[in-house]
N, C-alpha and C. Protein backbone atom coordinates (compact mmCIF):
# COMPACT_ATOMS: atom_id res chain seq x y z
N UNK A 1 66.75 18.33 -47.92
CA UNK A 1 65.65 17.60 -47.31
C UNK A 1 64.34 18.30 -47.61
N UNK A 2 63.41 17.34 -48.09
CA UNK A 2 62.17 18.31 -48.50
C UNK A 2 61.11 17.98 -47.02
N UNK A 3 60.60 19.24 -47.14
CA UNK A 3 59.59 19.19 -46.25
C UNK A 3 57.89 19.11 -46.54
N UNK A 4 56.98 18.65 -45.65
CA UNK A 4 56.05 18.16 -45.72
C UNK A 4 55.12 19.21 -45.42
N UNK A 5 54.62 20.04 -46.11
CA UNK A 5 53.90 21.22 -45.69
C UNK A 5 51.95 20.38 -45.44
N UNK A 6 51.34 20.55 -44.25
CA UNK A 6 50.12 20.54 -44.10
C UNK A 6 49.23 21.47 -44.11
N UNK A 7 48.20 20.96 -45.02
CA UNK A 7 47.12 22.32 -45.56
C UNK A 7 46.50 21.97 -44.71
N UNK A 8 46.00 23.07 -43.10
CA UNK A 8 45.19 23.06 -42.20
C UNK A 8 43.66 22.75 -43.01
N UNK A 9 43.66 23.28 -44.12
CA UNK A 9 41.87 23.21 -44.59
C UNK A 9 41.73 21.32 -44.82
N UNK A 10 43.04 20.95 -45.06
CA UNK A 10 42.73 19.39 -45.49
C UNK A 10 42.46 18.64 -43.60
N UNK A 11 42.76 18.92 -43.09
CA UNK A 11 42.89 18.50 -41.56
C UNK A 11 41.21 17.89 -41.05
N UNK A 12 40.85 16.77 -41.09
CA UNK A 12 39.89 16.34 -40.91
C UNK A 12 38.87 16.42 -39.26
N UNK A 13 37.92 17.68 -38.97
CA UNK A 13 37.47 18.25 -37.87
C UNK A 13 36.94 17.15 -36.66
N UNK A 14 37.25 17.23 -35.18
CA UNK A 14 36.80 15.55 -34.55
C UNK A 14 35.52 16.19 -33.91
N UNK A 15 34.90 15.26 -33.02
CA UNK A 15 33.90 15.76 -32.50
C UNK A 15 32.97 15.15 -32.82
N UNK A 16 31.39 15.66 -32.05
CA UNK A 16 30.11 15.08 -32.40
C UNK A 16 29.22 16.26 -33.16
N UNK A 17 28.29 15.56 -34.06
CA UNK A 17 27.19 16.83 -34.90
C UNK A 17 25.93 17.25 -33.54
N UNK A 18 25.82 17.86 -34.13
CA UNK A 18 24.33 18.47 -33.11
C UNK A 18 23.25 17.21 -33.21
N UNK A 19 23.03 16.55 -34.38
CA UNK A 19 21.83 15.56 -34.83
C UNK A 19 22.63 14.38 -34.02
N UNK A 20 24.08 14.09 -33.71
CA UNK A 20 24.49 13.03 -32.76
C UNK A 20 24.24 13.25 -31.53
N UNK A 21 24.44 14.11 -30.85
CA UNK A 21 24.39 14.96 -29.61
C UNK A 21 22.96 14.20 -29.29
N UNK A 22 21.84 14.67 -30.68
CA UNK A 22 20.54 14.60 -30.19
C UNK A 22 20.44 13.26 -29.69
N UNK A 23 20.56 12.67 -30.57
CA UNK A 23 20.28 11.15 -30.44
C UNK A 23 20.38 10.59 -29.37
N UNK A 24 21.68 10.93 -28.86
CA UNK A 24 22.70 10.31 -27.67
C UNK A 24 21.75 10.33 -26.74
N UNK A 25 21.21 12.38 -26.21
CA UNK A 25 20.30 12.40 -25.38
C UNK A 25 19.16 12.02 -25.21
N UNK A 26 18.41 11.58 -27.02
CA UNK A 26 17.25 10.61 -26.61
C UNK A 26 17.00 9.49 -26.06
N UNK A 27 18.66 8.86 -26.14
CA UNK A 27 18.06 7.67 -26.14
C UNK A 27 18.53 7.61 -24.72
N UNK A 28 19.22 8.24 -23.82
CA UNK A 28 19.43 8.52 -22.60
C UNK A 28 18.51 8.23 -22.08
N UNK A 29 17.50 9.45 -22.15
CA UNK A 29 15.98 9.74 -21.37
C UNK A 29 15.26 8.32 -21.49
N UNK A 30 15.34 7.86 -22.73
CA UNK A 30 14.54 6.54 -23.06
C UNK A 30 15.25 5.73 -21.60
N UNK A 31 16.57 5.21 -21.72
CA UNK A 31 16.75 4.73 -20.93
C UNK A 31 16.60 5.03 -19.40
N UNK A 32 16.87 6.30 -19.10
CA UNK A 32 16.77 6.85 -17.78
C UNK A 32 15.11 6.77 -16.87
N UNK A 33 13.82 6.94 -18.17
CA UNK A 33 12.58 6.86 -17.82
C UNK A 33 12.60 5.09 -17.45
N UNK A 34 13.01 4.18 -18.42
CA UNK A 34 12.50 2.65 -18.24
C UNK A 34 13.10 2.61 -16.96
N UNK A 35 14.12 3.07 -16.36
CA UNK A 35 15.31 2.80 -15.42
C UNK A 35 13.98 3.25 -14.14
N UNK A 36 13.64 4.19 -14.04
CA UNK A 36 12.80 4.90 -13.30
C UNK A 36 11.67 4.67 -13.02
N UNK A 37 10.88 3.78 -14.09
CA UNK A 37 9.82 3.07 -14.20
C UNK A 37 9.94 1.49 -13.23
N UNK A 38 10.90 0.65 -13.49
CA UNK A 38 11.32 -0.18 -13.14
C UNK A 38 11.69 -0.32 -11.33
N UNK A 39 12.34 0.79 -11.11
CA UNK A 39 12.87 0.92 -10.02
C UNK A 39 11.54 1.66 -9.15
N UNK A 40 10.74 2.26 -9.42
CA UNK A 40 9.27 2.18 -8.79
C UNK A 40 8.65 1.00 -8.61
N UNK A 41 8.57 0.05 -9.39
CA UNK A 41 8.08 -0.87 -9.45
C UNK A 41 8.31 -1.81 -8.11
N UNK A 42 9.63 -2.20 -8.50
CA UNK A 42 10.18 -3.04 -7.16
C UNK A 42 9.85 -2.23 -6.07
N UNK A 43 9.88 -0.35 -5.80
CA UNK A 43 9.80 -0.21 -4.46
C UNK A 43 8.46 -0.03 -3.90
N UNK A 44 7.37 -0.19 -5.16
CA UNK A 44 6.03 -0.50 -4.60
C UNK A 44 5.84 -1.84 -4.12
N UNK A 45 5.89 -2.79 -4.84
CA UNK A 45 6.37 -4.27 -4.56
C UNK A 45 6.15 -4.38 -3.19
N UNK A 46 7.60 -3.77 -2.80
CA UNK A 46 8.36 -4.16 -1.23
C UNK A 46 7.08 -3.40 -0.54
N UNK A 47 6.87 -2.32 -0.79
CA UNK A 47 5.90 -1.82 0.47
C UNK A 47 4.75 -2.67 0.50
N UNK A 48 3.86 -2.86 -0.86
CA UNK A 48 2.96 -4.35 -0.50
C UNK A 48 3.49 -5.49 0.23
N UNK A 49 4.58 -5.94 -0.04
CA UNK A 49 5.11 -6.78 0.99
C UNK A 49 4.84 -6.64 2.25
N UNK A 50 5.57 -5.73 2.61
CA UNK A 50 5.74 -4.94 4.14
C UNK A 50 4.45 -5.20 4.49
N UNK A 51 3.44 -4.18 3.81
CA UNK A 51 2.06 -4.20 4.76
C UNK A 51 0.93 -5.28 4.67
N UNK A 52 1.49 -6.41 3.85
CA UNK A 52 0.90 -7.78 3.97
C UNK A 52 1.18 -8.20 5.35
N UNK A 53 2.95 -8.27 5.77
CA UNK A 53 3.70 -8.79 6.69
C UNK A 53 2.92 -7.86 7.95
N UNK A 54 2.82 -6.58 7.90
CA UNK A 54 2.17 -5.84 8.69
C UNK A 54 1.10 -6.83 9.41
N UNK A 55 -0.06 -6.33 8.29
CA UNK A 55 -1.48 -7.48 8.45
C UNK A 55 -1.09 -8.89 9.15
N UNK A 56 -0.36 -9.17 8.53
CA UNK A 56 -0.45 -10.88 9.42
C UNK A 56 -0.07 -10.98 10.22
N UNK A 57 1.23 -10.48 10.76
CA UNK A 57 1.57 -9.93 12.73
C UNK A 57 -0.33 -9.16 13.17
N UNK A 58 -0.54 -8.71 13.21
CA UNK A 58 -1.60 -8.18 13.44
C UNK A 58 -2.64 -8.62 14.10
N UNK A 59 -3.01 -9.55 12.57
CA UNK A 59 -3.71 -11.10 12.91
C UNK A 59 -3.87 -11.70 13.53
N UNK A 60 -2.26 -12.59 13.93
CA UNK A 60 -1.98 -12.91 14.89
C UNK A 60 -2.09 -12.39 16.15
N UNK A 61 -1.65 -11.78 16.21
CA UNK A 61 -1.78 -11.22 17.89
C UNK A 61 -3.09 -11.01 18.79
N UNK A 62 -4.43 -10.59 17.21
CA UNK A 62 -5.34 -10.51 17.65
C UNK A 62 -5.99 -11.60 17.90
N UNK A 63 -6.18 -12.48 17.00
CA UNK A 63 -5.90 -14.37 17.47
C UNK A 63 -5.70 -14.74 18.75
N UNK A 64 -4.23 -14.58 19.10
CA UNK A 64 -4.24 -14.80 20.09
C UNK A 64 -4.29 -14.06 21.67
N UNK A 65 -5.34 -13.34 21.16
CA UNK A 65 -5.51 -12.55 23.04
C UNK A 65 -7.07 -12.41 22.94
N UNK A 66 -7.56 -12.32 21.65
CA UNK A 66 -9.19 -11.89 21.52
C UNK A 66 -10.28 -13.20 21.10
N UNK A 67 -9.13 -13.90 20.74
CA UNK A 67 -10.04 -15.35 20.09
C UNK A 67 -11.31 -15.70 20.54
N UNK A 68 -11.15 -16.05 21.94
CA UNK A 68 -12.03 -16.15 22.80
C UNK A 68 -13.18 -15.22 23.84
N UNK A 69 -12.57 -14.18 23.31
CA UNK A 69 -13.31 -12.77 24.23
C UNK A 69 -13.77 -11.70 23.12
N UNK A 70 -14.74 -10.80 24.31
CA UNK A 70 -14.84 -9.40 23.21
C UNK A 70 -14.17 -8.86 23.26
N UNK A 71 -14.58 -7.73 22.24
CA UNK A 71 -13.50 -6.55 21.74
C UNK A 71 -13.67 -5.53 22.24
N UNK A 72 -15.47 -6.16 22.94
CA UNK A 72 -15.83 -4.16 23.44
C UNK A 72 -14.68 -3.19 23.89
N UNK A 73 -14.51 -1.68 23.71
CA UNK A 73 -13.69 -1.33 24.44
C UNK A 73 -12.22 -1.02 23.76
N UNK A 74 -11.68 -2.34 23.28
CA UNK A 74 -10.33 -2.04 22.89
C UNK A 74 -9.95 -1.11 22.20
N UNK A 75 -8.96 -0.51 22.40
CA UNK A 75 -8.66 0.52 21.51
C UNK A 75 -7.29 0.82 20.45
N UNK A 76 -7.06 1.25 19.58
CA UNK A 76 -5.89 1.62 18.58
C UNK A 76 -4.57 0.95 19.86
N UNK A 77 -4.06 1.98 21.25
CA UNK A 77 -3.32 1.73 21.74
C UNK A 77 -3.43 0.28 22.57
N UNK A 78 -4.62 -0.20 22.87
CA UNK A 78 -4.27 -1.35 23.03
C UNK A 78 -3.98 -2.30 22.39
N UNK A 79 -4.00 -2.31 21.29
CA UNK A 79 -3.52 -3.26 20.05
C UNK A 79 -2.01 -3.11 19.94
N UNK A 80 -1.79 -1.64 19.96
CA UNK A 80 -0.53 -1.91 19.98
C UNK A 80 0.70 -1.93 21.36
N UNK A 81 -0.15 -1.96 22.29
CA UNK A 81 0.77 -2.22 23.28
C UNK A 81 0.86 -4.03 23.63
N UNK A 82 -0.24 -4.68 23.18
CA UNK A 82 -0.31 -6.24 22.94
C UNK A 82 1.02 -6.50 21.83
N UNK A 83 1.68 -5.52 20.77
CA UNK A 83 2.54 -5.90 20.17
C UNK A 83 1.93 -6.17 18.70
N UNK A 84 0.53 -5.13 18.77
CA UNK A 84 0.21 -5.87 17.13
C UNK A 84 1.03 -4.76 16.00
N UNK A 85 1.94 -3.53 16.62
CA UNK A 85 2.75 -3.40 15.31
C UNK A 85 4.34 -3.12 16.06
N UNK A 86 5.16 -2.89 15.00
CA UNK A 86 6.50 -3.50 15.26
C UNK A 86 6.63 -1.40 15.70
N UNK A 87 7.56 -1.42 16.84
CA UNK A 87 7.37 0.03 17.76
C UNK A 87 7.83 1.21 16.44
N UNK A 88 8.49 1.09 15.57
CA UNK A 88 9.38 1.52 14.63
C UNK A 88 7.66 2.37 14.16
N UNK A 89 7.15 1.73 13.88
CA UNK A 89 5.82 2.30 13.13
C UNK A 89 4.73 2.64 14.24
N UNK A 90 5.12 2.83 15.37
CA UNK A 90 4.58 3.81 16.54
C UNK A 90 5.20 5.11 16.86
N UNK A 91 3.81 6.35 17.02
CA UNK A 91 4.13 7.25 16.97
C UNK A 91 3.54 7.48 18.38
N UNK A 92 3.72 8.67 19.44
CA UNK A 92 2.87 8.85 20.34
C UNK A 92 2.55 7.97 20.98
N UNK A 93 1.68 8.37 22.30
CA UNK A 93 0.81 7.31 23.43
C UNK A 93 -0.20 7.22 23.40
N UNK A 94 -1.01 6.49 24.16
CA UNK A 94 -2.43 7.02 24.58
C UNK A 94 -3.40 7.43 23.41
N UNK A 95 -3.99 8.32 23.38
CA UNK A 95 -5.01 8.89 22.41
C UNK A 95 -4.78 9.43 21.33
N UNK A 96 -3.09 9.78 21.62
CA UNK A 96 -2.61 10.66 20.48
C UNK A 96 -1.55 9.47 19.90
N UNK A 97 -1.80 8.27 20.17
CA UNK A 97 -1.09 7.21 19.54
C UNK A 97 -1.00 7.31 18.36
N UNK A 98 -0.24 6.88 16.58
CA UNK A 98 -0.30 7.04 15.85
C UNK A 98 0.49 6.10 15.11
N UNK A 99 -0.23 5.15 13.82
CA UNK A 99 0.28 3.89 13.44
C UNK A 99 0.91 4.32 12.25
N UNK A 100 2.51 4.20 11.29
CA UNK A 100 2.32 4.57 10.07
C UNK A 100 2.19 2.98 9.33
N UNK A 101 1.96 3.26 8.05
CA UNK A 101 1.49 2.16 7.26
C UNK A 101 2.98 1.99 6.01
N UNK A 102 3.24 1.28 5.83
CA UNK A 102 4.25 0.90 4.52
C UNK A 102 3.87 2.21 3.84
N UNK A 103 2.97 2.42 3.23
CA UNK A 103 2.91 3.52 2.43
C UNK A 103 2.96 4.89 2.99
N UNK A 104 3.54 5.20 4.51
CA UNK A 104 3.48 6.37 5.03
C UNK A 104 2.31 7.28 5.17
N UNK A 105 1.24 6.45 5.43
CA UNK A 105 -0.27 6.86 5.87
C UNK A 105 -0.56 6.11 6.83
N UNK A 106 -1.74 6.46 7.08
CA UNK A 106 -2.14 5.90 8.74
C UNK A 106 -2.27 4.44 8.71
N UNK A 107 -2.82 3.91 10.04
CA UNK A 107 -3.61 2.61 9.70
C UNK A 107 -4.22 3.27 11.14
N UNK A 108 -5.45 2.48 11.27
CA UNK A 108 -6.56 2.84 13.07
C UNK A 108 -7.66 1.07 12.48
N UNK A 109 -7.78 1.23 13.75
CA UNK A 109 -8.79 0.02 14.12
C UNK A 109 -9.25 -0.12 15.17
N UNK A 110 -10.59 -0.32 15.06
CA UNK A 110 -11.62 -0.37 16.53
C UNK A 110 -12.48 -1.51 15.91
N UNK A 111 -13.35 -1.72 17.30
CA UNK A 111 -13.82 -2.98 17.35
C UNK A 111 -15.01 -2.72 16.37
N UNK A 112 -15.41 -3.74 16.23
CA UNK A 112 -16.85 -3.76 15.71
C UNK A 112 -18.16 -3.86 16.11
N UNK A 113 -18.68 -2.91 15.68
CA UNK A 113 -19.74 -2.10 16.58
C UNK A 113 -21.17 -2.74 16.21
N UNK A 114 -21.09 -3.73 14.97
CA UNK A 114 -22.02 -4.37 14.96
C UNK A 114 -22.08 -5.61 14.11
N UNK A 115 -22.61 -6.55 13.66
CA UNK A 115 -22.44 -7.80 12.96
C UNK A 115 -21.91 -7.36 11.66
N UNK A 116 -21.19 -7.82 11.18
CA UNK A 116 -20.29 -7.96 9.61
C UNK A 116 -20.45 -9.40 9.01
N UNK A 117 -21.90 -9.61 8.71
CA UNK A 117 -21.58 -11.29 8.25
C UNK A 117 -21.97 -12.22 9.42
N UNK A 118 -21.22 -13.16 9.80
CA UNK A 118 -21.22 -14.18 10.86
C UNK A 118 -20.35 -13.56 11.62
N UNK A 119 -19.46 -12.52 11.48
CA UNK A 119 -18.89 -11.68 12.59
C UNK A 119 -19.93 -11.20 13.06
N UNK A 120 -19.96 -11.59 14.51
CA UNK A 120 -21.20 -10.83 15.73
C UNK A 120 -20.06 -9.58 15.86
N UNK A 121 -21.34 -8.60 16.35
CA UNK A 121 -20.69 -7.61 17.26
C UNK A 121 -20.14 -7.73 18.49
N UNK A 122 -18.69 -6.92 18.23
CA UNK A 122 -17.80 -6.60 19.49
C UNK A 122 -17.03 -8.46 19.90
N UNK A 123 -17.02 -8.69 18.22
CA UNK A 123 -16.11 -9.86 18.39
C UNK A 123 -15.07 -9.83 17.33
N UNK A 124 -14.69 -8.76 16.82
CA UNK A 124 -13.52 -8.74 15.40
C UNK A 124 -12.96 -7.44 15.44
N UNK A 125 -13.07 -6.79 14.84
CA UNK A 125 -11.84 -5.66 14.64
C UNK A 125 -12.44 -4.84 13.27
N UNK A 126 -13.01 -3.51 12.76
CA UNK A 126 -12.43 -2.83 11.49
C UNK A 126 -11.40 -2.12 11.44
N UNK A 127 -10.21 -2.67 10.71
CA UNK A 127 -9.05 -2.15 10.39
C UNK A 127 -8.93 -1.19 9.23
N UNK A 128 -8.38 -0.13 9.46
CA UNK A 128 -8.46 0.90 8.35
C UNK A 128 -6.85 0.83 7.92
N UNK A 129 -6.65 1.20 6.45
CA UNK A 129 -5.34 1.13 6.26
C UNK A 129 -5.53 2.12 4.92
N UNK A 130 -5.15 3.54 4.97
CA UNK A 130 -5.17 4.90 4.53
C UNK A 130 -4.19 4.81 3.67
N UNK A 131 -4.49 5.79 2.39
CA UNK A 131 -3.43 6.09 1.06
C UNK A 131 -2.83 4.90 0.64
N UNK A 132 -3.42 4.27 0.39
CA UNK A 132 -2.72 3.16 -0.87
C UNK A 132 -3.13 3.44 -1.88
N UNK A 133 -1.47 3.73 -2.42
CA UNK A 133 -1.54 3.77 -4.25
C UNK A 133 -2.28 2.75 -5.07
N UNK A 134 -2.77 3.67 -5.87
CA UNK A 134 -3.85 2.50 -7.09
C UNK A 134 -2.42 1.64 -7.46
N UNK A 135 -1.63 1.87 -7.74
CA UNK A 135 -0.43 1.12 -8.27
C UNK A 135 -0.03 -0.32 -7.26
N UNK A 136 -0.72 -0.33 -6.24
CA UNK A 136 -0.09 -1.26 -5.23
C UNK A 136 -1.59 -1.98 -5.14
N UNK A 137 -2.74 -1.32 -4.82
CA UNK A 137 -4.05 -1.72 -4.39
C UNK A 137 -4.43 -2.85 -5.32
N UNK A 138 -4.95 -3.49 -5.98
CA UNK A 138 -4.37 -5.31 -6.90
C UNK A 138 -3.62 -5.83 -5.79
N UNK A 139 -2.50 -5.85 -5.62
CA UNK A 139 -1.96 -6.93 -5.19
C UNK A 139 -1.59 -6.80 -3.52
N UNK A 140 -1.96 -5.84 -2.98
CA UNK A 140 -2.07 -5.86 -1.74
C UNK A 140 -3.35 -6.37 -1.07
N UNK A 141 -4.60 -5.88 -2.27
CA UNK A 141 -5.87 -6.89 -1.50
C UNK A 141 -5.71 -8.47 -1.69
N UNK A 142 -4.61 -8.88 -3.16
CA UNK A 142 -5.07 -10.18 -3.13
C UNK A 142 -4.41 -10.67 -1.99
N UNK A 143 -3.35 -10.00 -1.69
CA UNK A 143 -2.13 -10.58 -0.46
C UNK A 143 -2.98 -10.33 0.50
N UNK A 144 -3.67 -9.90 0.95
CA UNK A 144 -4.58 -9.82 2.36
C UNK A 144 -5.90 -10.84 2.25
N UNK A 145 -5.87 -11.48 0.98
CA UNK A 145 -7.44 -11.46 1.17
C UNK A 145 -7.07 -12.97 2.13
N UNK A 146 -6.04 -14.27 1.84
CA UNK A 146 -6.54 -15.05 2.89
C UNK A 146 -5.96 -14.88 3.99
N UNK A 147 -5.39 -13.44 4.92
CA UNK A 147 -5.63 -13.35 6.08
C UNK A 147 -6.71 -12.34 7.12
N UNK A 148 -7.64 -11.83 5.72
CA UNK A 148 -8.65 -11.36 5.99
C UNK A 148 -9.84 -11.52 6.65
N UNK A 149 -11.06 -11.30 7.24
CA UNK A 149 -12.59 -11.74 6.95
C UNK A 149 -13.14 -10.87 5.63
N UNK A 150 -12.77 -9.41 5.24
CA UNK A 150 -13.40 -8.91 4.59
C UNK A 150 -12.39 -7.77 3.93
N UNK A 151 -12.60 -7.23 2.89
CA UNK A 151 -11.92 -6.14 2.47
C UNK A 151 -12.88 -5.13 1.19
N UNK A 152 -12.79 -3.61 1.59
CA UNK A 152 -13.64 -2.76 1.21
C UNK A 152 -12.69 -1.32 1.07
N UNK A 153 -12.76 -0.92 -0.91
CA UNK A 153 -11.56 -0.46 -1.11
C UNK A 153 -12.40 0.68 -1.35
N UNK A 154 -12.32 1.92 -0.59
CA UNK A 154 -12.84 3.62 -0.74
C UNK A 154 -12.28 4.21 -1.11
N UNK A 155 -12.82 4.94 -1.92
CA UNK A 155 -12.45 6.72 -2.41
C UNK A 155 -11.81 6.94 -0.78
N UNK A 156 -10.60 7.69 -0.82
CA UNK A 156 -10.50 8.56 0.13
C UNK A 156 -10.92 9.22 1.00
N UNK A 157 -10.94 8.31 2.60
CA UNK A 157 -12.17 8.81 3.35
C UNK A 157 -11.56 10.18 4.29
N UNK A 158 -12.53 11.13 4.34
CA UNK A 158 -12.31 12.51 4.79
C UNK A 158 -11.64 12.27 6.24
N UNK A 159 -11.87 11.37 7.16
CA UNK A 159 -11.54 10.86 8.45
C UNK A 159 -11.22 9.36 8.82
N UNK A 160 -10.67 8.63 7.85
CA UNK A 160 -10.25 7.08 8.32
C UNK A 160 -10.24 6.79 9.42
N UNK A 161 -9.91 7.66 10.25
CA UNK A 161 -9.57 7.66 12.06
C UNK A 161 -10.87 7.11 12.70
N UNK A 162 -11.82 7.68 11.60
CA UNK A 162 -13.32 7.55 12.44
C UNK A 162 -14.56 6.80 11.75
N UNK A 163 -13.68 5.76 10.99
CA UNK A 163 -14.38 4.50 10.51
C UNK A 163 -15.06 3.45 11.53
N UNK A 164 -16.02 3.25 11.94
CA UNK A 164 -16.72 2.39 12.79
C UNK A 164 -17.93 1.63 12.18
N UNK A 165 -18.44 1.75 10.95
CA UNK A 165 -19.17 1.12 10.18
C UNK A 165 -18.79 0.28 9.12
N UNK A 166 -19.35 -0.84 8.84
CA UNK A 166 -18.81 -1.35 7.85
C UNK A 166 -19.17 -0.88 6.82
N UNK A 167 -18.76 -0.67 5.60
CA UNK A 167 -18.84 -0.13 4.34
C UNK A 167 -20.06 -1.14 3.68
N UNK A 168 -20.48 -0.98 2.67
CA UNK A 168 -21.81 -1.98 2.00
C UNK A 168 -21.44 -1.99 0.16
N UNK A 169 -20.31 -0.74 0.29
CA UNK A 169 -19.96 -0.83 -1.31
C UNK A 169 -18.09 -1.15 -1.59
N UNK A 170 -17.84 -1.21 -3.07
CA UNK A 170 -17.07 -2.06 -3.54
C UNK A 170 -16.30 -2.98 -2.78
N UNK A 171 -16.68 -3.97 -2.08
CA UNK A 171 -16.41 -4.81 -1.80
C UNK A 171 -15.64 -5.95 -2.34
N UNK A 172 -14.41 -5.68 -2.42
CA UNK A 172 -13.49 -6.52 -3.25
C UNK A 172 -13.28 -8.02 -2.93
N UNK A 173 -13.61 -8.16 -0.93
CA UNK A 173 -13.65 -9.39 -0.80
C UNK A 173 -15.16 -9.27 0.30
N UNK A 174 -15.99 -9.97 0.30
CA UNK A 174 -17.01 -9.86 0.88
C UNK A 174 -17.07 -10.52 2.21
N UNK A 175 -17.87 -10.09 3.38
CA UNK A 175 -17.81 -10.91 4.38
C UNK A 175 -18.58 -12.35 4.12
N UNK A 176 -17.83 -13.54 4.98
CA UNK A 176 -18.62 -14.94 4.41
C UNK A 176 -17.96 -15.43 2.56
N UNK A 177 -17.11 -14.65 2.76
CA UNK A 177 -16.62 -15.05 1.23
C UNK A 177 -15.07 -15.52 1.32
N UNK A 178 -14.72 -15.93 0.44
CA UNK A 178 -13.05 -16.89 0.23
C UNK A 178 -12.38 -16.29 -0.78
N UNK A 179 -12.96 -15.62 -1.86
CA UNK A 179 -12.22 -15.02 -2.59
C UNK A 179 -12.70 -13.44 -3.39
N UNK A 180 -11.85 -13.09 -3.57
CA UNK A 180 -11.64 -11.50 -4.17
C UNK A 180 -12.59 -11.40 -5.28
N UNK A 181 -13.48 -10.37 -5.89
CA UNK A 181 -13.96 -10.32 -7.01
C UNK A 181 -13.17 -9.86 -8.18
N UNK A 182 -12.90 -10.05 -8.68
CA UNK A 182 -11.49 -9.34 -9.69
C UNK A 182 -12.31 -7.94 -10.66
N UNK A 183 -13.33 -8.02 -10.43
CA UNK A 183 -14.23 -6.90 -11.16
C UNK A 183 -14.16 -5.84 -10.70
N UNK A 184 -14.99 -6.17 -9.51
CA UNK A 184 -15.08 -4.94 -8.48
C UNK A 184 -13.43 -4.58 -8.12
N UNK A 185 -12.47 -5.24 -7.94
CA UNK A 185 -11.13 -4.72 -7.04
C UNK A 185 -10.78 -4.17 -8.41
N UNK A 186 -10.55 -4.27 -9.93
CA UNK A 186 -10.46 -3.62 -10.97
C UNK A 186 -10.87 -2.40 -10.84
N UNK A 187 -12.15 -2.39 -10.79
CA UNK A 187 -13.06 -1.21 -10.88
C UNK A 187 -12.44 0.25 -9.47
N UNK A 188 -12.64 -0.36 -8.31
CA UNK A 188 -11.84 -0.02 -6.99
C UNK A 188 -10.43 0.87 -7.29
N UNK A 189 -10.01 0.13 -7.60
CA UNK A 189 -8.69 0.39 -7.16
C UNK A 189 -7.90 1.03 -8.49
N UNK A 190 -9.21 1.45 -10.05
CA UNK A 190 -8.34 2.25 -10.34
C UNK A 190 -9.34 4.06 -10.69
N UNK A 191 -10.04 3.50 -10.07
CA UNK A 191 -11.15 4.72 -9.37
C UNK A 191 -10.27 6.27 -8.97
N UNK A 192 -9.17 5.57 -8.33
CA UNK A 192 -8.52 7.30 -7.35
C UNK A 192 -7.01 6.74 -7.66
N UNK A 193 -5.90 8.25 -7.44
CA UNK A 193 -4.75 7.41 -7.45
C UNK A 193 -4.20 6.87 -6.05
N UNK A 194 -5.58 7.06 -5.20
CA UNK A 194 -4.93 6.51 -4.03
C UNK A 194 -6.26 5.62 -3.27
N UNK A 195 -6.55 5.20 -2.05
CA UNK A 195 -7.43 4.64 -1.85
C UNK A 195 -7.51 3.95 -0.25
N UNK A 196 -8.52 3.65 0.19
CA UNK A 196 -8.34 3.25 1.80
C UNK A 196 -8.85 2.23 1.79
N UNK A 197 -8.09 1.13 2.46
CA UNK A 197 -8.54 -0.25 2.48
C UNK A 197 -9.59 -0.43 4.24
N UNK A 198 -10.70 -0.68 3.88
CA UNK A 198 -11.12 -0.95 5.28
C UNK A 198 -12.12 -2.50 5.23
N UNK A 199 -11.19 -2.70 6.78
CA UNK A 199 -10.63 -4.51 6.57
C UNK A 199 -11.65 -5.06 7.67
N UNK A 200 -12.44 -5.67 7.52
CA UNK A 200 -12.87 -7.12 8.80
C UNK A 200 -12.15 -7.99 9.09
N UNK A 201 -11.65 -7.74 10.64
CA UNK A 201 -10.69 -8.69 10.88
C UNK A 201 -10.99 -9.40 11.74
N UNK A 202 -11.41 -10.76 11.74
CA UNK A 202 -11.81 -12.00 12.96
C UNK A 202 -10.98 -12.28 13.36
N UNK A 203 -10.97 -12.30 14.90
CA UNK A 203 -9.19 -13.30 15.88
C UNK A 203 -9.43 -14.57 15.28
């Protein structure tokens, strides 16, 4: 019986080359970044969502208890003990009350301390709504603008807490106005990577 001798040098080696290896891992990352890109996307999305839905409970509530009366007076906690945010996004009582926002920054609002337009004083609300990503700020003002009176997008204010004036610059939606400037909210909102929306709000 003859036998079949195998020359180990003929034995064909398995495996991947280093230049396959590479590849593999480029195109990984390629995929892993779009994957990552994408999946930010949607979860900015949802938080514009959220703090649209925020705003319009808000609205409402202020609608209906202030419609007819002033504002003199009211304060952050009385807004939210009327139910203008859902308790989940209440922090504290009283003075040391504390609102978070979809984007995990503040929101505060006090009355208005003086005319905004055909808003008289101590008949509306300035609503502040702190750290919104330039990435979200587009489509969270357009989503606010028709349950708005006004919207005014800042550089990062040193104290949002202690906004009581109305702003006079970039004015994305103006008081007495119906729609957004697409210039100015361009210009706005890609100014900082973050930004404070401060809102005129009529019951």
């Amino acid at each position: 019986m003859q036998q079949t001798v195998i020359n180990p040098k003929n034995k064909k080696q398995g495996g991947y080359t280093l230049v396959e290896l590479a590849i593999a891992v480029a195109i990984l990352a390629v995929l892993i970044v779009a994957g990552l890109s994408g999946v930010q996307g949607i979860l900015t999305s949802g938080k514009v969502n959220d703090q649209i839905k925020v705003a319009a409970k808000l609205g409402a509530k202020l609608s209906s208890n202030f419609s007819a009366s002033s504002t003199s007076g009211i304060t952050l906690a009385t807004v939210a003990n009327l139910g203008g945010w859902e308790t989940s996004k209440i922090t504290g009582t009283g003075a040391t009350m504390a609102i978070k926002s979809s984007f995990n920054s503040g929101e505060f609002i006090v009355t208005n301390p003086a005319a905004i337009g055909s808003l008289a004083q101590n008949s509306g609300f300035i609503y502040t709504i702190s750290g919104v990503p330039s990435a979200a700020c587009p489509d969270l003002a357009n989503g606010l603008s028709a349950l708005v009176f006004a919207i005014s997008v800042q550089t990062p204010l040193a104290t949002p807490a202690a906004v009581t004036t109305w702003p006079t610059t970039n004015l994305v939606k103006a008081q007495d106005t119906t729609a957004v400037v697409p210039a100015t909210l361009a210009t706005a909102c890609t100014a900082n990577t973050s930004s404070d929306f401060v809102i005129a709000l009529k019951p």
